[in-house]
Protein backbone atom coordinates (compact mmCIF):
# COMPACT_ATOMS: atom_id res chain seq x y z
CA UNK A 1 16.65 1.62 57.03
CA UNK A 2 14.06 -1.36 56.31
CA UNK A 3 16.06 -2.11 52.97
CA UNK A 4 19.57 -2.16 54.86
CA UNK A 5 17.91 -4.50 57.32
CA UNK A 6 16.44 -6.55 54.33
CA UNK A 7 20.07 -6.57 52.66
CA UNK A 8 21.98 -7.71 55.76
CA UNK A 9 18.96 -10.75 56.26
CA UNK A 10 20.55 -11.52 53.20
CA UNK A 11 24.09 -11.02 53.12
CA UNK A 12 23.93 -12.91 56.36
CA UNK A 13 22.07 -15.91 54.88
CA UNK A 14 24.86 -16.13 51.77
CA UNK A 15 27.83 -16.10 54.47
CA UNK A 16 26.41 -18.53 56.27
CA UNK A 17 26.73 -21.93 54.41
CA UNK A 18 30.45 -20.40 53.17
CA UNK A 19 31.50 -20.20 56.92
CA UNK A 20 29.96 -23.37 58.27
CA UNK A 21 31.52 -25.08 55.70
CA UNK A 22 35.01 -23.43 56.11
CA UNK A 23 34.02 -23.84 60.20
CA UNK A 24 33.75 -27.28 60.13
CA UNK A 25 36.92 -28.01 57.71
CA UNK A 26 39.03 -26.50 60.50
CA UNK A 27 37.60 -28.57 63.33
CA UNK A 28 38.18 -31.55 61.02
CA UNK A 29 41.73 -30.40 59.49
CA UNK A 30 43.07 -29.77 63.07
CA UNK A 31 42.01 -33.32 63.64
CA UNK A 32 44.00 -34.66 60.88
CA UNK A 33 41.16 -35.55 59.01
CA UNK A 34 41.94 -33.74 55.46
CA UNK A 35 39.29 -35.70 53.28
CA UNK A 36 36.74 -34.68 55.32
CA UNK A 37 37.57 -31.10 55.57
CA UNK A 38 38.24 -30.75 51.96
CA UNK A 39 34.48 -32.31 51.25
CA UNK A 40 33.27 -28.88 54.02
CA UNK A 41 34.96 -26.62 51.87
CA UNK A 42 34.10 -27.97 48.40
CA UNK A 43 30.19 -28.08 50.21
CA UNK A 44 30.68 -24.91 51.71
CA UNK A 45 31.75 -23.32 48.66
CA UNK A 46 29.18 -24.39 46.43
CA UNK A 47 26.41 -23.55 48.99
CA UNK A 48 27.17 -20.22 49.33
CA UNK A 49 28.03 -19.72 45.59
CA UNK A 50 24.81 -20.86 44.43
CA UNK A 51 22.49 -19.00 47.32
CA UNK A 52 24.62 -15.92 46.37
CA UNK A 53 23.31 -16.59 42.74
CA UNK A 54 19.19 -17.27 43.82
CA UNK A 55 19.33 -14.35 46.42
CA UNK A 56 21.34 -11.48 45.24
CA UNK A 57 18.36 -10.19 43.47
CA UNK A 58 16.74 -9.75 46.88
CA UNK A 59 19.69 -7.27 47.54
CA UNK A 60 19.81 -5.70 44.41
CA UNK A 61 16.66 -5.38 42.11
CA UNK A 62 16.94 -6.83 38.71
CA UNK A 63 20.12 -8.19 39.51
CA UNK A 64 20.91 -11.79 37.30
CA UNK A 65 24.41 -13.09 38.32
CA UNK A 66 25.80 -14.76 35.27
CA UNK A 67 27.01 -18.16 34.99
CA UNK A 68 30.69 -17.30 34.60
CA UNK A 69 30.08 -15.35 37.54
CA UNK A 70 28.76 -18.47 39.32
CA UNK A 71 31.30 -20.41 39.04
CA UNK A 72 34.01 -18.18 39.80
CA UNK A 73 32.25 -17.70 42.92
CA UNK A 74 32.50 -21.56 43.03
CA UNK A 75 36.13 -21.99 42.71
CA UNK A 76 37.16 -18.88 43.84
CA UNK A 77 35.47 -19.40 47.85
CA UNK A 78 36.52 -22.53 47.92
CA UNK A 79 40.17 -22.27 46.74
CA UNK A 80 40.20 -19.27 49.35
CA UNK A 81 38.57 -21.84 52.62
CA UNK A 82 41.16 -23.72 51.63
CA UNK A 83 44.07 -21.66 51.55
CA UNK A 84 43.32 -20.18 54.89
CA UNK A 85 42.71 -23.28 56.17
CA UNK A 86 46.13 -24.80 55.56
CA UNK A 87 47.25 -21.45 56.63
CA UNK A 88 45.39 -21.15 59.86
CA UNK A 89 47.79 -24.20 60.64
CA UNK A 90 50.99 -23.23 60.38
CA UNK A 91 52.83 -22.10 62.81
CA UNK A 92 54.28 -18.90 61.36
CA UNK A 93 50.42 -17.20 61.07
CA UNK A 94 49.55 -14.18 63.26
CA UNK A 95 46.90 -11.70 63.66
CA UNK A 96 49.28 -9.27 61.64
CA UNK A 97 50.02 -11.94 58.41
CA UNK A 98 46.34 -11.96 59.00
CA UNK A 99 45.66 -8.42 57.72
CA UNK A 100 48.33 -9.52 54.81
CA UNK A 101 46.96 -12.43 53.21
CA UNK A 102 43.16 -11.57 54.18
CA UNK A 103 43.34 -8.09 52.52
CA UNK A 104 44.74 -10.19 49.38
CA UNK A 105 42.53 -12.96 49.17
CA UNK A 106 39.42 -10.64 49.92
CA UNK A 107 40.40 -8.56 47.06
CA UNK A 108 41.42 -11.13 44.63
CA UNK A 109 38.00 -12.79 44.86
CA UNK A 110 36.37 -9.23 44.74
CA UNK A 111 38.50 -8.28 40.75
CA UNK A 112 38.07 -12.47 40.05
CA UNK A 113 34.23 -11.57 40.56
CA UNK A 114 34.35 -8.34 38.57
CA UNK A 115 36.21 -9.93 35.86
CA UNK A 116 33.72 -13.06 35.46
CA UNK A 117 31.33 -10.54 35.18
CA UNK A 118 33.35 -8.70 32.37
CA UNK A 119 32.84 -5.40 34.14
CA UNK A 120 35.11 -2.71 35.76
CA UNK A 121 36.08 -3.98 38.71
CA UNK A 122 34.24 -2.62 41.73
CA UNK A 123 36.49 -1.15 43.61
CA UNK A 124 33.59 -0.56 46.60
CA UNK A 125 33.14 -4.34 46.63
CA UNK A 126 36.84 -5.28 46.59
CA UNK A 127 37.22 -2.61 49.50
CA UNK A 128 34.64 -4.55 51.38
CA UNK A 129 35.78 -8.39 50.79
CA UNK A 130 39.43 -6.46 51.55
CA UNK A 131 38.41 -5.60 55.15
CA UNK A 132 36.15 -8.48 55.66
CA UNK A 133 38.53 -11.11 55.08
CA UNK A 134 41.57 -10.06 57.82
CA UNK A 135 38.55 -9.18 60.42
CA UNK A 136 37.25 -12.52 59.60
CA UNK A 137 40.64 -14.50 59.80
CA UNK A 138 41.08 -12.03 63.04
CA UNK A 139 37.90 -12.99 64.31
CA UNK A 140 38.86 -16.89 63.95
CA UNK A 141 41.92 -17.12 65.57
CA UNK A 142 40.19 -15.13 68.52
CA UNK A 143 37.11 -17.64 68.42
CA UNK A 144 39.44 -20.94 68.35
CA UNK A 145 41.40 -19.61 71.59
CA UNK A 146 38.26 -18.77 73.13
CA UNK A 147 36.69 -22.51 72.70
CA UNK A 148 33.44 -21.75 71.87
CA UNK A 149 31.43 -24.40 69.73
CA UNK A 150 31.59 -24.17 66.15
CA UNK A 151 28.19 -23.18 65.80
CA UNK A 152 28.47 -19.95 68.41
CA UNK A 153 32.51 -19.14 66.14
CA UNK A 154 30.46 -19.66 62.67
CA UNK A 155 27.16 -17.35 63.52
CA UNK A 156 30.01 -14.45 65.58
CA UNK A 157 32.23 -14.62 61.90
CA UNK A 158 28.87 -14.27 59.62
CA UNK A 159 27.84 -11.18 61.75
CA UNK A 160 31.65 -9.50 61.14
CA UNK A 161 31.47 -10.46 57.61
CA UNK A 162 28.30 -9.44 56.99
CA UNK A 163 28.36 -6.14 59.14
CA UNK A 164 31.51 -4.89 56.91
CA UNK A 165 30.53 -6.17 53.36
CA UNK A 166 26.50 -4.60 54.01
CA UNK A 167 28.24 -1.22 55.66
CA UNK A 168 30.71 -1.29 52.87
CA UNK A 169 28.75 -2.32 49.97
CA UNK A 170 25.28 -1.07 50.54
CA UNK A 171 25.68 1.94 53.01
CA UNK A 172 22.58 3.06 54.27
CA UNK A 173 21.91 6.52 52.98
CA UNK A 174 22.15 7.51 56.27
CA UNK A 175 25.76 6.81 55.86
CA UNK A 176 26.20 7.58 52.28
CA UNK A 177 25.20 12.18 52.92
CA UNK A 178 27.93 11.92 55.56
């Protein structure tokens, strides 16, 4: 159980520059101001790409994320902030197109990740970014409508992400003999 705890400390602490980022690009994209917002998600993005890269050894001993991997984590967040960003502001976006184009996105960065690392894909992980990312848009629209501040919506949607991708990805063996 000390491990789990040790993994989610760190899970948590890779989510959390990705969703300040993509936090703050929504505050400033529903103001109108787009250059801004871009520069949270590009900042965002890169954050959590490269503390992903220094920490994920913490998670998983002898662990050395390569660089292709890297920067597919790069592009790949970012191009996903961004895409649920402009999305988040239509006006034809629910909680159920939600579950659609999270379960897609979470997936396609979880093969785009697999493939930059020229293994099989993980299907565990993909499961994990696959539920994460429609609880996460979920957990957004809830958190907007609730007007919270951005810091109280950012640390509530790295607990949800983290809580499914830890459960998911590194079950505790607890879990794991059930």
């Amino acid at each position: 159980m000390v491990n789990f705890l040790k993994i989610l400390f760190w899970e948590y602490l890779q989510n959390l520059p990705v969703l300040t980022g993509f936090a703050w690009a929504l505050a400033f994209w529903q103001k109108g101001r787009f250059g801004i917002a871009v520069a949270c998600l590009v900042a965002g993005g890169i954050a959590g790409a490269v503390l992903i890269a220094l920490t994920e050894s913490r998670k998983q001993v002898g662990y050395r994320e390569p660089p292709a991997v890297l920067l597919t984590n790069i592009l790949g967040i970012t191009l996903i902030m961004f895409v649920m960003a402009v999305y988040l502001t239509t006006h034809w976006s629910s909680w159920l197109t939600d579950l659609v184009i999270g379960v897609l996105v979470g997936t396609g960065l979880g093969i785009a990740q697999s493939l930059a690392a020229r293994k099989k894909i993980n299907l565990v992980h993909c499961l994990a970014l696959g539920i994460a990312s429609p609880l996460v848009l979920i957990c957004i629209r809830g958190l907007l409508s609730a007007g919270w501040s951005i810091w109280m919506n950012t640390l509530l949607m790295c607990l949800v992400a983290t809580l499914v991708i830890s459960l998911i990805d590194y079950a505790p063996d607890e879990f794991q003999s059930v």
